[in-house]
Protein backbone atom coordinates (compact mmCIF):
# COMPACT_ATOMS: atom_id res chain seq x y z
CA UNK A 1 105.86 175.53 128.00
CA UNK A 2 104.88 173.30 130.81
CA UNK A 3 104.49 174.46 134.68
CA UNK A 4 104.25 172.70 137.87
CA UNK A 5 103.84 173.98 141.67
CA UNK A 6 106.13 171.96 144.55
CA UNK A 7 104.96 173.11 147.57
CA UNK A 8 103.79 172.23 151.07
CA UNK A 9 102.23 169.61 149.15
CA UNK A 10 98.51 170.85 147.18
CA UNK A 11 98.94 171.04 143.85
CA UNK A 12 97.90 174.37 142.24
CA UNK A 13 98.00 175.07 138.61
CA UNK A 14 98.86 178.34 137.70
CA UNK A 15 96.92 181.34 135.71
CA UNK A 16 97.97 184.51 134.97
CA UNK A 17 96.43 187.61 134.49
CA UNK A 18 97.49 189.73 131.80
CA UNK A 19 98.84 193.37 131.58
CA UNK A 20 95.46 195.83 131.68
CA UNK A 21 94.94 199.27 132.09
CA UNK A 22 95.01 198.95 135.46
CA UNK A 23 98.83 197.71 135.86
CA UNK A 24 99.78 200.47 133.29
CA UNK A 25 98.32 203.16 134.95
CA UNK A 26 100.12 202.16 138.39
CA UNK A 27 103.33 201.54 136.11
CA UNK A 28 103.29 204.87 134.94
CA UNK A 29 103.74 206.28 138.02
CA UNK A 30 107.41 206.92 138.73
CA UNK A 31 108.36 204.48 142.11
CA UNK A 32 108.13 205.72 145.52
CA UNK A 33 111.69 206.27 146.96
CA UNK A 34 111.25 203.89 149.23
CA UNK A 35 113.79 203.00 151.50
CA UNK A 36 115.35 199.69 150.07
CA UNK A 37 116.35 198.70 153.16
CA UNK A 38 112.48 198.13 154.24
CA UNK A 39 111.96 196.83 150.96
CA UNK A 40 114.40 193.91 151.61
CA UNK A 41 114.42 193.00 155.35
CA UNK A 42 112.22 190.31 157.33
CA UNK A 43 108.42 191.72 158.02
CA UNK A 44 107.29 190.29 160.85
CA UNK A 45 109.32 187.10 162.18
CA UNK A 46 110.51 184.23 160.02
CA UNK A 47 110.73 180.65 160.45
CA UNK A 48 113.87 179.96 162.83
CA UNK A 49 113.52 176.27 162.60
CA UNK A 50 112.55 173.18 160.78
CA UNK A 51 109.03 172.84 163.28
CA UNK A 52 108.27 176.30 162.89
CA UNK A 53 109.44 176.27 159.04
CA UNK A 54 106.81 173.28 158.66
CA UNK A 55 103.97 174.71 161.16
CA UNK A 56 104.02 178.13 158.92
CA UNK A 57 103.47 176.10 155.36
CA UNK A 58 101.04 173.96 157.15
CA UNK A 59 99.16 176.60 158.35
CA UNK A 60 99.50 178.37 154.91
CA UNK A 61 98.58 175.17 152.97
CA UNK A 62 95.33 175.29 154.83
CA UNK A 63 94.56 178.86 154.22
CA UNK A 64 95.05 177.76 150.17
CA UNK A 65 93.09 174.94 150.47
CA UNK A 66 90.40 176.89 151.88
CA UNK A 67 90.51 179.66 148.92
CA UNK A 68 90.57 177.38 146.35
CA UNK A 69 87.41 175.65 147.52
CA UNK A 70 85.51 178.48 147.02
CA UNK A 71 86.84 180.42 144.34
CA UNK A 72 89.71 180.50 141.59
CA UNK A 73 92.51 182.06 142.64
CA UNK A 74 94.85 184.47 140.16
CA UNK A 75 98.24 184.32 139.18
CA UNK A 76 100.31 187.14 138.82
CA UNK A 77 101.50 188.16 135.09
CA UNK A 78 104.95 188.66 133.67
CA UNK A 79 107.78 190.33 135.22
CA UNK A 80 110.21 190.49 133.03
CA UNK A 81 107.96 192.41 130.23
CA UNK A 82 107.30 195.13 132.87
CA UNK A 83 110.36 195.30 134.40
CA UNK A 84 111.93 196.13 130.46
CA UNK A 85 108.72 199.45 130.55
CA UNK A 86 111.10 201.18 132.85
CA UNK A 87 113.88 201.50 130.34
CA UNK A 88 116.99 200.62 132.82
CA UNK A 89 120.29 201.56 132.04
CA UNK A 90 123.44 199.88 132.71
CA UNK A 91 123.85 202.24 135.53
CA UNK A 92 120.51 201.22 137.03
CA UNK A 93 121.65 197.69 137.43
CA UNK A 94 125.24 198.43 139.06
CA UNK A 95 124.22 201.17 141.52
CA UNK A 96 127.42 201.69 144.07
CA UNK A 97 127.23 198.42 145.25
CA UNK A 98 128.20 196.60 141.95
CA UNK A 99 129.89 199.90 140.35
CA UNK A 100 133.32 198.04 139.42
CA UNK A 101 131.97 194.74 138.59
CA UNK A 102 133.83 193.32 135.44
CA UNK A 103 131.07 192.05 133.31
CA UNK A 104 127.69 193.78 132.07
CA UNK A 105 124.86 193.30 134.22
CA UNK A 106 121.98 195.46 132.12
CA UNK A 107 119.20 193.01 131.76
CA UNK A 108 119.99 190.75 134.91
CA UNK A 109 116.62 191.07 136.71
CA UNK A 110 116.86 189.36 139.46
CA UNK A 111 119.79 191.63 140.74
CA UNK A 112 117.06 194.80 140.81
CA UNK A 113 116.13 192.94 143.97
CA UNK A 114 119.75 194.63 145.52
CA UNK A 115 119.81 197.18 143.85
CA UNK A 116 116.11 198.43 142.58
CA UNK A 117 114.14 197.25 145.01
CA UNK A 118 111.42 200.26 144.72
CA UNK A 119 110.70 199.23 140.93
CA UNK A 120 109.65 195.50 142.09
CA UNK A 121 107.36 196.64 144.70
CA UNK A 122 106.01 198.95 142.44
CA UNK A 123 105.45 195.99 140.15
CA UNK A 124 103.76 193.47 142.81
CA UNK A 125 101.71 196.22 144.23
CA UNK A 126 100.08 196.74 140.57
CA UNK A 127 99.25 193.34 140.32
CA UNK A 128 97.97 193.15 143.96
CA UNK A 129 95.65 196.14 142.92
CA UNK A 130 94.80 194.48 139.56
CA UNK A 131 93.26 191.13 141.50
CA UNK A 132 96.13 188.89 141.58
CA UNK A 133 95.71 186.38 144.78
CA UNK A 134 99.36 184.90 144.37
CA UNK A 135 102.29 187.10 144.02
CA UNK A 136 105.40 185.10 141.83
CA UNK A 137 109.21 186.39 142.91
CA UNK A 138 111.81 188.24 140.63
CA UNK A 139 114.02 184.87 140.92
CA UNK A 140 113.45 182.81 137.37
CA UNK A 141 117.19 183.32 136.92
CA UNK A 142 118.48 183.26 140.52
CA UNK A 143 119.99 180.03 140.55
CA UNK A 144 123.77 179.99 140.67
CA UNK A 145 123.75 178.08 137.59
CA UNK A 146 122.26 181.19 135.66
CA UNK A 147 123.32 184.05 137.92
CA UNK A 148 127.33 182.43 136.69
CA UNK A 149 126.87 184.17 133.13
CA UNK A 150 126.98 187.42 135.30
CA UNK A 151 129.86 186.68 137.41
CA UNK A 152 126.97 186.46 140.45
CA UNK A 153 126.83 182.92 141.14
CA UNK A 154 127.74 183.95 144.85
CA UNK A 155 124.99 185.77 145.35
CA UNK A 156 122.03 183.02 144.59
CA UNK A 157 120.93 182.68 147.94
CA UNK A 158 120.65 186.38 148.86
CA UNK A 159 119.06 187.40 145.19
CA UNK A 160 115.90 184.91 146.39
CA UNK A 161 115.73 185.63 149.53
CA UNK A 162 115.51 189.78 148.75
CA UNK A 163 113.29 188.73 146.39
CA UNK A 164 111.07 187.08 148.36
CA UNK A 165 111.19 189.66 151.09
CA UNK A 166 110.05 192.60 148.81
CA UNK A 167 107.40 190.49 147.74
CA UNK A 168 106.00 189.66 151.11
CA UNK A 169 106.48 193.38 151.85
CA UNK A 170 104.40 194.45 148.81
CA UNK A 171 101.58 191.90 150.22
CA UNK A 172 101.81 193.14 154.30
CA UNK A 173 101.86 196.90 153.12
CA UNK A 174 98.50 196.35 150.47
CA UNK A 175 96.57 194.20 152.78
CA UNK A 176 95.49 196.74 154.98
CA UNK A 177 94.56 199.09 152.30
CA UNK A 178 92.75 196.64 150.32
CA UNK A 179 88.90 196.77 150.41
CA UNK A 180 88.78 193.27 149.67
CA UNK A 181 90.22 191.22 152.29
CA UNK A 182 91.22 188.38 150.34
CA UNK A 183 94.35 186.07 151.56
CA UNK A 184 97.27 186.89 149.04
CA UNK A 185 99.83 184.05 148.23
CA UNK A 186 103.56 184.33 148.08
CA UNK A 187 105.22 181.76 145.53
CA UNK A 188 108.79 181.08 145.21
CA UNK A 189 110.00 180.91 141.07
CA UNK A 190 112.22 178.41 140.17
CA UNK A 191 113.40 179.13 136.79
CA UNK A 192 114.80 176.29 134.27
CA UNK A 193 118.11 177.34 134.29
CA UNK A 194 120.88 178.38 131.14
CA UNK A 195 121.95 174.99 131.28
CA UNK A 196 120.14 171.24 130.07
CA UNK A 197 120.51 168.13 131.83
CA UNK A 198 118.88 165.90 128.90
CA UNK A 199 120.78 166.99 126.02
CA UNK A 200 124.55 167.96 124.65
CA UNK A 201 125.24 171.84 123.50
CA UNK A 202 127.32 170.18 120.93
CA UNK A 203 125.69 168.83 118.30
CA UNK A 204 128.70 167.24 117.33
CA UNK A 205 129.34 165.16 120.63
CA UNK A 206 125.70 164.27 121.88
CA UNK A 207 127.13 162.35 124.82
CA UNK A 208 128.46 165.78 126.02
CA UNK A 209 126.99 167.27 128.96
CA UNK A 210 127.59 170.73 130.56
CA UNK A 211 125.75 170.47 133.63
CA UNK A 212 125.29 167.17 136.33
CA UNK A 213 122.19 166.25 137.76
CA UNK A 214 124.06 166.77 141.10
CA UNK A 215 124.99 170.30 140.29
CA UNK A 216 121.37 171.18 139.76
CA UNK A 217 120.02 169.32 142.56
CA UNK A 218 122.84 171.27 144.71
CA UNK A 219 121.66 174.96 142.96
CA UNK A 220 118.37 174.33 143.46
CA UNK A 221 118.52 173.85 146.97
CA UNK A 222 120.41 176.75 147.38
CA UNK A 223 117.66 179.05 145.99
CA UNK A 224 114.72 176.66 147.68
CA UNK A 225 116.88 177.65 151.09
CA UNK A 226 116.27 181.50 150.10
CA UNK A 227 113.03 181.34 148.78
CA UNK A 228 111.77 179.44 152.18
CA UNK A 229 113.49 181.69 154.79
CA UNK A 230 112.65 184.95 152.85
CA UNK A 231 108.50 183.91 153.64
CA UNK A 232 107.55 182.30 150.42
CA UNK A 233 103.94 180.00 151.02
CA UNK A 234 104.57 177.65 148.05
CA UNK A 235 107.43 177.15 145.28
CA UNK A 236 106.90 177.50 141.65
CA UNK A 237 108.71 175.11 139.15
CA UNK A 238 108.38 177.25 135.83
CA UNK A 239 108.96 177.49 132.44
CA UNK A 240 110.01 173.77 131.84
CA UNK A 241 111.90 172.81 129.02
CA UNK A 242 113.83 169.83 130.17
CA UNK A 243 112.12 166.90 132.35
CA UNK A 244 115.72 165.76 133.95
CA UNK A 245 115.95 169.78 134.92
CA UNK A 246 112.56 169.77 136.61
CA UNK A 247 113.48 166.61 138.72
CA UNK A 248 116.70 167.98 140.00
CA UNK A 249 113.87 170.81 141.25
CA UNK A 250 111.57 168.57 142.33
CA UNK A 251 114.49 166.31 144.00
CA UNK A 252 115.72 169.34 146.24
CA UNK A 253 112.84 170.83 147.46
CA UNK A 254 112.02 166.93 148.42
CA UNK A 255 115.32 167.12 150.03
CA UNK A 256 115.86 170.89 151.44
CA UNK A 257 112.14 169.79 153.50
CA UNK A 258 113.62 166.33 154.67
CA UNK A 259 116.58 168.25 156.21
């Protein structure tokens, strides 16, 4: 699978670290009870407008420019492969707030970020104590697009922006702690998507298309407009599997900085 970064504009090729005995060790400790509430609002202020949306990234851009002259900076590793060590339940996923929803949500991670907010701090902090420089967010299905097999597609632009938020939480409450004062990086994932742009999902009608170009664009920006006011410092086009896809990405966060 291919990868690219969009961000404030440096390009910055991803690495990740994998799972070590440090990250299981941290993972076996059941997750603090912390109140979800801190886990998902604003730390510190956030960008209220497009200058001060564009100073912050500038500033940040500089701060990663600086890093990676001097050393190589590390990705975080998967989520989704630690998230499944916790053995959720159906019940884990609904909580009170999604109690009567009509379809199955067990094995929708990016809704822990409403409802399990504890396990994905848990999850950052281990990777911010196993060296990681650059923090990824629970959001590779957090589109509307994706989030529609759920019955969630309503919810895209709050799922990345909690996500982002306990992300930039985990990285405010380790820095003081850390004995290494090392700037850590907050980037926004945009996943591929459940749907393809390029090809038909009927063999038998290849002219058939279940998704526009348009309706991509239009999902991406919504979860670009999360990502950005929930703090994220660069945005993460992942897991590519269709080139049309990863323009209709590329084309709204283009588009969500023009506006």
């Amino acid at each position: 699978m291919s990868q690219c970064t969009v961000r404030a504009h440096p390009s910055v090729r991803p690495s990740t670290t994998t799972t070590n005995p440090q990250i299981q060790k941290h993972l076996l400790k059941k997750p603090n009870s912390t109140d979800p509430e801190r886990l998902g609002r604003s730390h510190g202020s956030a960008p209220t407008n497009a200058y001060e949306k564009q100073e912050t990234i500038m500033n940040k851009r500089e701060q990663l420019e600086a890093q990676l002259a001097q050393r190589i900076l590390i990705f975080d590793g998967a989520m989704g492969s630690l998230i499944q060590t916790y053995q959720l339940t159906e019940q884990d996923f609904r909580a009170e707030r999604f109690a009567n929803h009509p379809v199955n949500l067990q094995g929708n991670n990016d809704l822990l970020s409403l409802v399990r907010p504890d396990i994905l701090h848990a999850i950052h902090t281990a990777y911010l104590d196993a060296g990681a420089d650059i923090l990824c967010t629970n959001t590779f299905n957090a589109t509307s697009i994706s989030q529609a097999d759920y019955e969630l597609e309503h919810l895209a632009f709050e799922l990345n922006y909690q996500s982002a938020r306990i992300a930039h939480t985990a990285i405010a409450d380790f820095n003081p702690k850390s004995k290494i004062q090392n700037p850590k990086f907050l980037a926004g994932a945009l996943g591929p998507t459940n749907r393809t742009a390029s090809l038909s999902p009927d063999v038998n009608d290849p002219g058939y298309r279940n998704i526009t170009f348009d309706e991509l664009r239009d999902a991406y920006y919504t979860a670009v407009d999360g990502l950005i006011q929930g703090g994220v410092d660069l945005l993460l086009i992942e897991t590519i599997f269709d080139t049309l896809n990863a323009k209709a990405a590329i084309f709204a966060c283009l588009q969500y900085f023009e506006d």
